[in-house]
Protein backbone atom coordinates (compact mmCIF):
# COMPACT_ATOMS: atom_id res chain seq x y z
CA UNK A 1 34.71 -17.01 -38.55
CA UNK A 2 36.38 -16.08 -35.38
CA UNK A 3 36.86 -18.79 -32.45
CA UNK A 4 35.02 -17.31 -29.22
CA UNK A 5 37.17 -18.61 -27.24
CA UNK A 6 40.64 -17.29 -28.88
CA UNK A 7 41.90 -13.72 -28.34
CA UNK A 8 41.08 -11.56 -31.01
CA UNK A 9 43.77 -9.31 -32.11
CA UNK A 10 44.18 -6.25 -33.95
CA UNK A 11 47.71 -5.12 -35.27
CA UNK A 12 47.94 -1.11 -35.52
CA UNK A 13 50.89 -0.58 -37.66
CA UNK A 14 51.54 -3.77 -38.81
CA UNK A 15 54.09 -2.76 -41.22
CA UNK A 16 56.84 -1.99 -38.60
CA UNK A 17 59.67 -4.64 -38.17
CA UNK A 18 58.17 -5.58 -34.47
CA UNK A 19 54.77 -6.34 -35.97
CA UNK A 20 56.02 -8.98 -38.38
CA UNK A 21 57.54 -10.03 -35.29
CA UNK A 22 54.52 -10.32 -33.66
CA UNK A 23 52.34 -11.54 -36.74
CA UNK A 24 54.90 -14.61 -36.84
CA UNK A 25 54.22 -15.35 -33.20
CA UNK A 26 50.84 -15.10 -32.99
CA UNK A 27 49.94 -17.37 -36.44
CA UNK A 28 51.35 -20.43 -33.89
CA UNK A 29 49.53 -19.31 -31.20
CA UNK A 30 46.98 -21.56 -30.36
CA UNK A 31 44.44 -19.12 -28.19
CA UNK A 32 45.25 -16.09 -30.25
CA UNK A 33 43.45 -14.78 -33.64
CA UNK A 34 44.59 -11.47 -35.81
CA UNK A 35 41.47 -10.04 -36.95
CA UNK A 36 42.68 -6.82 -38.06
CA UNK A 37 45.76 -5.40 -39.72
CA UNK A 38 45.95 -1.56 -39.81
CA UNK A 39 48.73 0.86 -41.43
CA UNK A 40 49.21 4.80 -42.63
CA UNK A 41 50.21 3.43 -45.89
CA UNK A 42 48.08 4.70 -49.29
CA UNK A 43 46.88 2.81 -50.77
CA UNK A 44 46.49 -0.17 -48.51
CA UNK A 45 48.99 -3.19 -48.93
CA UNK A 46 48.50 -7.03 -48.29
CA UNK A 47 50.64 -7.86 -45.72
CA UNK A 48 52.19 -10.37 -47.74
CA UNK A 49 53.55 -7.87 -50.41
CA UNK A 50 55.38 -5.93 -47.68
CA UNK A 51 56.42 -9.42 -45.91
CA UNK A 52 56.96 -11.97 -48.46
CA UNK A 53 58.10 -14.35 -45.53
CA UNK A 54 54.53 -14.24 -44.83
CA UNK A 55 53.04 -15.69 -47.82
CA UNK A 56 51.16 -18.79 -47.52
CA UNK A 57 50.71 -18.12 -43.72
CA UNK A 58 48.42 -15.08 -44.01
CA UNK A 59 46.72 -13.25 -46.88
CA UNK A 60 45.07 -10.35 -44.83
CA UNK A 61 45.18 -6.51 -46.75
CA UNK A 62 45.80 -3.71 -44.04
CA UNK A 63 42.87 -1.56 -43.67
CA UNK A 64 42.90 1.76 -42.72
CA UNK A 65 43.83 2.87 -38.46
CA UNK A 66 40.06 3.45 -37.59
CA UNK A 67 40.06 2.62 -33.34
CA UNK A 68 36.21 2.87 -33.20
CA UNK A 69 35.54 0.30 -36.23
CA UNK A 70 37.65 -2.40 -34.25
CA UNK A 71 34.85 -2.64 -31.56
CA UNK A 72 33.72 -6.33 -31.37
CA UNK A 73 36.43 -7.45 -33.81
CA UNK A 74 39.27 -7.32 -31.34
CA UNK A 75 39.75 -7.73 -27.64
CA UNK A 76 43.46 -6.07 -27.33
CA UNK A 77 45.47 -4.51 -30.07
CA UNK A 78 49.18 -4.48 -30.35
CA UNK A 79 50.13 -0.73 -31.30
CA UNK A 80 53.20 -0.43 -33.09
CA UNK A 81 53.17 2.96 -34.29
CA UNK A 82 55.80 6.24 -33.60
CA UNK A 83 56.13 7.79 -29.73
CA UNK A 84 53.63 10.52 -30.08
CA UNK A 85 50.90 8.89 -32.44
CA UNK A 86 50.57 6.22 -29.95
CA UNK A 87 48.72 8.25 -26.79
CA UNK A 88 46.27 9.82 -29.77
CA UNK A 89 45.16 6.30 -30.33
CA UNK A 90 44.93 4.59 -27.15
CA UNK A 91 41.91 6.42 -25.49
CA UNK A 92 40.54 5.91 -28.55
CA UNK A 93 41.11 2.01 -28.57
CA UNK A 94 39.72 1.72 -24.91
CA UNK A 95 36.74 3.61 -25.14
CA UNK A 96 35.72 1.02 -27.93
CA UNK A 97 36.33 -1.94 -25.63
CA UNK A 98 39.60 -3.08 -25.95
CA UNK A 99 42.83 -3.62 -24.50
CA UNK A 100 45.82 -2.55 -25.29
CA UNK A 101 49.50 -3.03 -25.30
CA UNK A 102 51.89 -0.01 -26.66
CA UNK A 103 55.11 -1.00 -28.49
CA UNK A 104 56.08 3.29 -28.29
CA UNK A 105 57.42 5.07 -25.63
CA UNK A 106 54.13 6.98 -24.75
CA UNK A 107 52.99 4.90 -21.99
CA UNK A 108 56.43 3.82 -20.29
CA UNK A 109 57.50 6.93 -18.68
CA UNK A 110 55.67 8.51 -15.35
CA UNK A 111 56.37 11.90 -15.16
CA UNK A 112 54.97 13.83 -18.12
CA UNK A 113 58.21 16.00 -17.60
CA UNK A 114 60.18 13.16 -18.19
CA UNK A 115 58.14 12.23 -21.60
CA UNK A 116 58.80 15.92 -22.44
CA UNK A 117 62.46 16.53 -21.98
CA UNK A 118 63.13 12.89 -23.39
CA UNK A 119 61.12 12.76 -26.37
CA UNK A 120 60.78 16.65 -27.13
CA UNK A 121 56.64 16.91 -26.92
CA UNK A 122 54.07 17.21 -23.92
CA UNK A 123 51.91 14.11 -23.41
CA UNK A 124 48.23 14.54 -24.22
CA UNK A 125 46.75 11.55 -22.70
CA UNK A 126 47.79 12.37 -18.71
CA UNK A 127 44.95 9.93 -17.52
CA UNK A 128 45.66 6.93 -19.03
CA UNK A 129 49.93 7.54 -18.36
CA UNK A 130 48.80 7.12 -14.68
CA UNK A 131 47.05 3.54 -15.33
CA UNK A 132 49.15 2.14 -17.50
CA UNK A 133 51.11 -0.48 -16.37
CA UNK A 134 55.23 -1.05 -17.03
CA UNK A 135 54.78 -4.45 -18.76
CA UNK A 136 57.77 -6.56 -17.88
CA UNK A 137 55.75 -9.48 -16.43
CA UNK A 138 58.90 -10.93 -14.14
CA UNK A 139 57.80 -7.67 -11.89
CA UNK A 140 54.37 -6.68 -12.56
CA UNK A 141 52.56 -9.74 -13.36
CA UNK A 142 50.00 -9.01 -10.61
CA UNK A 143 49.40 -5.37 -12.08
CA UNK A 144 49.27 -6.77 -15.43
CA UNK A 145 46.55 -9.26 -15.16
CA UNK A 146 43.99 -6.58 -14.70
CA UNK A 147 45.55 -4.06 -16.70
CA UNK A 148 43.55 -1.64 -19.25
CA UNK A 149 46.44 -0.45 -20.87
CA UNK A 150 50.47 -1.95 -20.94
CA UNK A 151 53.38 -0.21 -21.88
CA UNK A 152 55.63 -2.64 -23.34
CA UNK A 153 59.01 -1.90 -22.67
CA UNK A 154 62.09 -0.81 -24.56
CA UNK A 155 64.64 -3.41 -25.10
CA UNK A 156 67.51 -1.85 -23.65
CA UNK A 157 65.62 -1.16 -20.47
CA UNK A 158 64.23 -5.15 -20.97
CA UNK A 159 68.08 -6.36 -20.86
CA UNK A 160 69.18 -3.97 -18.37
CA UNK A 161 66.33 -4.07 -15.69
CA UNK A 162 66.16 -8.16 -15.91
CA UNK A 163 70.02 -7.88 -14.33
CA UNK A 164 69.90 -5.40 -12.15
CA UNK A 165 66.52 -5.38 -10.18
CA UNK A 166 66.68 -8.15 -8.49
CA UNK A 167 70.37 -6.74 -7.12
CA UNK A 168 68.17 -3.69 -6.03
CA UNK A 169 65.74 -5.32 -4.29
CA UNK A 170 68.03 -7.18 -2.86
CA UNK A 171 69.73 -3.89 -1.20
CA UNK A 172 73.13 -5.34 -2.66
CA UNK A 173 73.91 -2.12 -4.33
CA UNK A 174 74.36 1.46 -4.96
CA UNK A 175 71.42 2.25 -7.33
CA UNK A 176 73.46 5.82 -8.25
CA UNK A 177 76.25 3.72 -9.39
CA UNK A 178 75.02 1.96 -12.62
CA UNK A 179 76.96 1.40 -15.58
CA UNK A 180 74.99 -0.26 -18.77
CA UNK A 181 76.79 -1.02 -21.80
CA UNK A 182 74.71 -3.07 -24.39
CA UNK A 183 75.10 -3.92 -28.13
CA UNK A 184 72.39 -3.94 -30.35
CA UNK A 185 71.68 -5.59 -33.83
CA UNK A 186 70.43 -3.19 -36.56
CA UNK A 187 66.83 -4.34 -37.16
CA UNK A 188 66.69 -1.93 -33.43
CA UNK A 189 66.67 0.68 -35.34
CA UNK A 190 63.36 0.31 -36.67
CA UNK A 191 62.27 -0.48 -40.69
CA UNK A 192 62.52 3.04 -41.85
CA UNK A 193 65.60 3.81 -44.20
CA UNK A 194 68.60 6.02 -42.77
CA UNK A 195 72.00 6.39 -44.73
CA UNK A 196 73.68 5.52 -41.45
CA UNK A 197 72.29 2.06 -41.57
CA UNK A 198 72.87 0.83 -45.34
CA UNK A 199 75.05 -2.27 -46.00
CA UNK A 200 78.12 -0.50 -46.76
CA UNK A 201 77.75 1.89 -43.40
CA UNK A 202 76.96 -0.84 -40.59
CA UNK A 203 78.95 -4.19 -42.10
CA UNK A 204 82.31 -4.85 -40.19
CA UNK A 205 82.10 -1.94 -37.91
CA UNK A 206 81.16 -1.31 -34.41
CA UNK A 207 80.36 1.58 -33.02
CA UNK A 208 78.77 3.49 -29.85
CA UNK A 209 76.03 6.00 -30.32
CA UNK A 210 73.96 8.79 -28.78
CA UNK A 211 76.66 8.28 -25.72
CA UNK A 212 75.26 9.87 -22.62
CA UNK A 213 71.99 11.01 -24.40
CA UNK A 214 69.70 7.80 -25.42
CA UNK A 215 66.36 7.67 -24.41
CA UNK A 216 66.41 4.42 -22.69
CA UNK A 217 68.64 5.91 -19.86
CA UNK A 218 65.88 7.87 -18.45
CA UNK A 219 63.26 4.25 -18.66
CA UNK A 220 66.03 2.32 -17.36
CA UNK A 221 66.53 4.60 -14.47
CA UNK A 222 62.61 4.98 -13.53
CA UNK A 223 62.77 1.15 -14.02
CA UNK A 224 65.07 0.87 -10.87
CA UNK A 225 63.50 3.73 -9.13
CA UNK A 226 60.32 1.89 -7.30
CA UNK A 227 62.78 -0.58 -5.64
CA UNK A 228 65.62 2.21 -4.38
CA UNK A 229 65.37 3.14 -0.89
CA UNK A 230 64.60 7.39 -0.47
CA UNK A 231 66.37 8.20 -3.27
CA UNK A 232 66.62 7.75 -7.30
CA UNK A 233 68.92 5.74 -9.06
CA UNK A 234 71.30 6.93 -11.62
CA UNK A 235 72.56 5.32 -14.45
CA UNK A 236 75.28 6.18 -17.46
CA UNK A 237 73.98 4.00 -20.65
CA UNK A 238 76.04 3.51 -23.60
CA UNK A 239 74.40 1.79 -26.72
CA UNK A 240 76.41 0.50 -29.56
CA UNK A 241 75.46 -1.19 -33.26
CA UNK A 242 76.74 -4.44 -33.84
CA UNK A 243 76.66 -5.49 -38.06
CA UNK A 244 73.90 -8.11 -37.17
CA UNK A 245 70.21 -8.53 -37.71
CA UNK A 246 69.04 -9.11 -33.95
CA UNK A 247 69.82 -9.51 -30.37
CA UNK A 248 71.08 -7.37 -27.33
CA UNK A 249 74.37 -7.70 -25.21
CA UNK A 250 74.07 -6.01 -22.00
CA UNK A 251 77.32 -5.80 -20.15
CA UNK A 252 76.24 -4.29 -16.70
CA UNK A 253 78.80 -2.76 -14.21
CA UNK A 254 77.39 -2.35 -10.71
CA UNK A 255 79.04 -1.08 -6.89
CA UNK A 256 78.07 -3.21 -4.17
CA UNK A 257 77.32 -1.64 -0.63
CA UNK A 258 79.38 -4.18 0.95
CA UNK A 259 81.89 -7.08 -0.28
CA UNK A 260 79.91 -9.91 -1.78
CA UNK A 261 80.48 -13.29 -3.80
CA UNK A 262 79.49 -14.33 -6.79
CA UNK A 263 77.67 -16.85 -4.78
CA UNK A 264 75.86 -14.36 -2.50
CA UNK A 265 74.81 -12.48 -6.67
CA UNK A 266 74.14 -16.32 -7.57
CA UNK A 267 71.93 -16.64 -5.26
CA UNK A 268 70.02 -13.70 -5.63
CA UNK A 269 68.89 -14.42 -8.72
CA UNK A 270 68.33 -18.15 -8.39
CA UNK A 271 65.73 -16.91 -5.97
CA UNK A 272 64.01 -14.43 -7.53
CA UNK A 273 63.86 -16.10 -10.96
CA UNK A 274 63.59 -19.71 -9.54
CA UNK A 275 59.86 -19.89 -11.46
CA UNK A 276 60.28 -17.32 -14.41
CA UNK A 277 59.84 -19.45 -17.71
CA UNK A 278 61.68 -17.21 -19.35
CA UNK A 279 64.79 -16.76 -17.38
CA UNK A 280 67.72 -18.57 -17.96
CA UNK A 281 70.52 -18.36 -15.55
CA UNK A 282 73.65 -19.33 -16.87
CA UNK A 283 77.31 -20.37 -15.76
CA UNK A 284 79.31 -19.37 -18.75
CA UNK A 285 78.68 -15.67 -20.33
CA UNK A 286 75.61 -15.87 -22.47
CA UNK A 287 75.61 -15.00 -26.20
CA UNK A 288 73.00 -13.36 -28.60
CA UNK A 289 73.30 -16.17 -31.09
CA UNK A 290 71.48 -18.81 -27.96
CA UNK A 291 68.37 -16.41 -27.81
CA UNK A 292 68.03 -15.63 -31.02
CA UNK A 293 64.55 -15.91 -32.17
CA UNK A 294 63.38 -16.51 -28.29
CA UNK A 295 61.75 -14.68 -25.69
CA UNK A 296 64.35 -16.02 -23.31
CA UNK A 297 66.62 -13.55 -21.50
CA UNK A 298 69.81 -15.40 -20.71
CA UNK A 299 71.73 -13.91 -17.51
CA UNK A 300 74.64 -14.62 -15.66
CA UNK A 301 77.63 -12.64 -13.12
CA UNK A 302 80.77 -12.23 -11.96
CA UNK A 303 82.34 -10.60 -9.36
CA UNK A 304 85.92 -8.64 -10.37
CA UNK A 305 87.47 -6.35 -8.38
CA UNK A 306 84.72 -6.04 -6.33
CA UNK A 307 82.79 -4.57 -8.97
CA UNK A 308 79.41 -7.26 -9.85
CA UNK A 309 79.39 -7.53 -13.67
CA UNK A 310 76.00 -9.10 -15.05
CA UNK A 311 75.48 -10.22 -18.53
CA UNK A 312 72.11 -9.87 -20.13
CA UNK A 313 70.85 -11.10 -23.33
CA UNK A 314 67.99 -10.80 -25.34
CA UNK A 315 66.55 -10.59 -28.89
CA UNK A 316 65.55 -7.28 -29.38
CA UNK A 317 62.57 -8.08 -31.43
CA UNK A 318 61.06 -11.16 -29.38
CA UNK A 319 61.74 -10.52 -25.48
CA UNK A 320 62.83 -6.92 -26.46
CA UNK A 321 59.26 -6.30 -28.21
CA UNK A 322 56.93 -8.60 -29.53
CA UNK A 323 57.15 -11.76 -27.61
CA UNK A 324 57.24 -10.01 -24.56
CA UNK A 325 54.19 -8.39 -25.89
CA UNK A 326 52.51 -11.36 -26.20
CA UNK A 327 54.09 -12.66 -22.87
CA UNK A 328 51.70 -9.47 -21.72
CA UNK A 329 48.87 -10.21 -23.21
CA UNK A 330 48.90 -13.93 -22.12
CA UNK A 331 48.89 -12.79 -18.54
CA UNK A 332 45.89 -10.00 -19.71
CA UNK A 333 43.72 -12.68 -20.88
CA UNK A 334 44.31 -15.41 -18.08
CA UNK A 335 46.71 -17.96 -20.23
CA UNK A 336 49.96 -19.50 -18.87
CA UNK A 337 52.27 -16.47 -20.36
CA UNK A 338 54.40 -19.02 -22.46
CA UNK A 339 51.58 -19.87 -24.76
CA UNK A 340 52.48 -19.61 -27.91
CA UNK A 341 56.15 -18.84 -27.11
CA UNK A 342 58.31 -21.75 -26.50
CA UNK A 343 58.69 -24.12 -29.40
């Protein structure tokens, strides 16, 4: 029997690797309730046979995805289906009452041109693009608390735009001169098999990809945009595969206006992430391996040459998907946003 006053939750594509993320978060989460489980899948699996991790925690089967039939079962679904599928279900999901927060791309880009050169199809859901709200909460809390719809992020953009925003608003930079290299574990990639990411292919080797032509460029840049004085910012993003399961690297290269310090970039982002719970400023580079398994984004800079060089990291599937998902929803629903995501 659900708790009235928990948040009910319903899991649309709950087979995905970012869903088991978010399944394993929100079984400790003490105001939060899964009440549904959907996926494409025929026939319908437990959840345990396709996560065996999960046994013992939840026995749930997957029903089929039905938006109008979650209507008083749920209060917000996470959707965690393909860029495209997404904006067919989300008017859907609203008009039967619920929130929502979108794990694809469908929501996270402004300019339907941009969705269409990017991501090769015209958007069909132009009404709800223009409500939706960017959901990294270190920015757009305030928007977020009322917010209908959310796009969560991408987790390059998450890593990039948590160490270079604050520089922007700051006006310590040239926004057209952006450099973001960041390495990525495999489980980015998503749970679908590719030949390119077996074993044999991704162990002891590292390797760039897509150089010039990823699809988190373009987010990245419209990321910076709002904050960038009469003009757009430009960025050149390189991704890369590390042979690991999990986390992000962001190595960020950035032109200031003027000479500055590293106690001047210091100081910047002491003050703008003085109360963020999940920022962790550091003095010595961060690494993937410290937030691991956390939604915390560890940061720190130097100055070299006169060049600022941040350091982001992240875990791809927690702050880079799922926990910052529920970091969203947390802020939705009127709870302190760590809730269910430190411990």
């Amino acid at each position: 029997m659900n708790d009235s006053s928990k948040i009910r939750v319903a899991i649309i594509g709950a087979t995905a690797y970012t869903s088991r993320e978010a399944i394993r978060w929100l079984l400790r989460h003490p105001r939060a309730q899964i009440t549904a489980l959907c996926s494409r899948r025929e026939p319908q699996p437990r959840i345990e046979e396709i996560f065996p991790d999960l046994a013992g925690q939840i026995s749930m089967r997957c029903e089929p995805i039905d938006p109008p039939a979650f209507k008083g079962r749920a209060d917000v679904a996470f959707l965690c289906v393909p860029n495209g599928l997404a904006m067919s279900l989300a008017p859907q999901l609203l008009a039967a009452g619920l929130r929502v927060v979108d794990f694809s791309a469908d929501y996270r880009l402004k300019e339907p041109a941009d969705y269409e050169q990017w991501y090769d199809k015209k958007h069909t859901d132009l009404e709800n693009l223009e409500r939706a709200v960017y959901g990294i909460p270190e920015f757009y809390r305030e928007k977020i608390r009322t917010a209908a719809l959310v796009a969560n992020p991408g987790c390059y953009p998450t890593s990039a735009a948590l160490g270079i925003v604050p520089l922007v608003k700051a006006g310590l930079i040239d926004p057209q001169d952006v450099i973001v290299d960041s390495a990525s574990g495999v489980s980015g990639a998503g749970r679908e098999p590719k030949p390119e990411h077996h074993f044999p292919e991704r162990n002891e080797t590292f390797e760039a990809y897509k150089v010039g032509e990823h699809r988190h460029m373009v987010e990245i840049e419209r990321t910076l945009d709002p904050y960038v004085r009469g003009r757009k910012s430009s960025v050149i993003f390189t991704p890369h595969l590390v042979p690991m399961e999990r986390g992000i690297l962001s190595t960020i290269y950035l032109k200031p206006v003027q000479p500055v310090s590293v106690q001047h970039v210091a100081e910047v982002f002491g003050k703008t992430y003085a109360n963020e719970p999940f920022i962790r400023l550091r003095q010595t580079p961060p690494r993937t391996a410290d937030v691991a398994r956390t939604n915390f984004c560890d940061i720190t800079a130097r100055v070299v040459k006169g060049r600022i060089i941040v350091l982001s990291a992240i875990d791809n599937m927690v702050k880079g998907a799922a926990g910052q998902a529920i970091q969203n929803m947390n802020v939705m629903f009127g709870l302190d946003e760590t809730t269910g995501l430190l411990g």
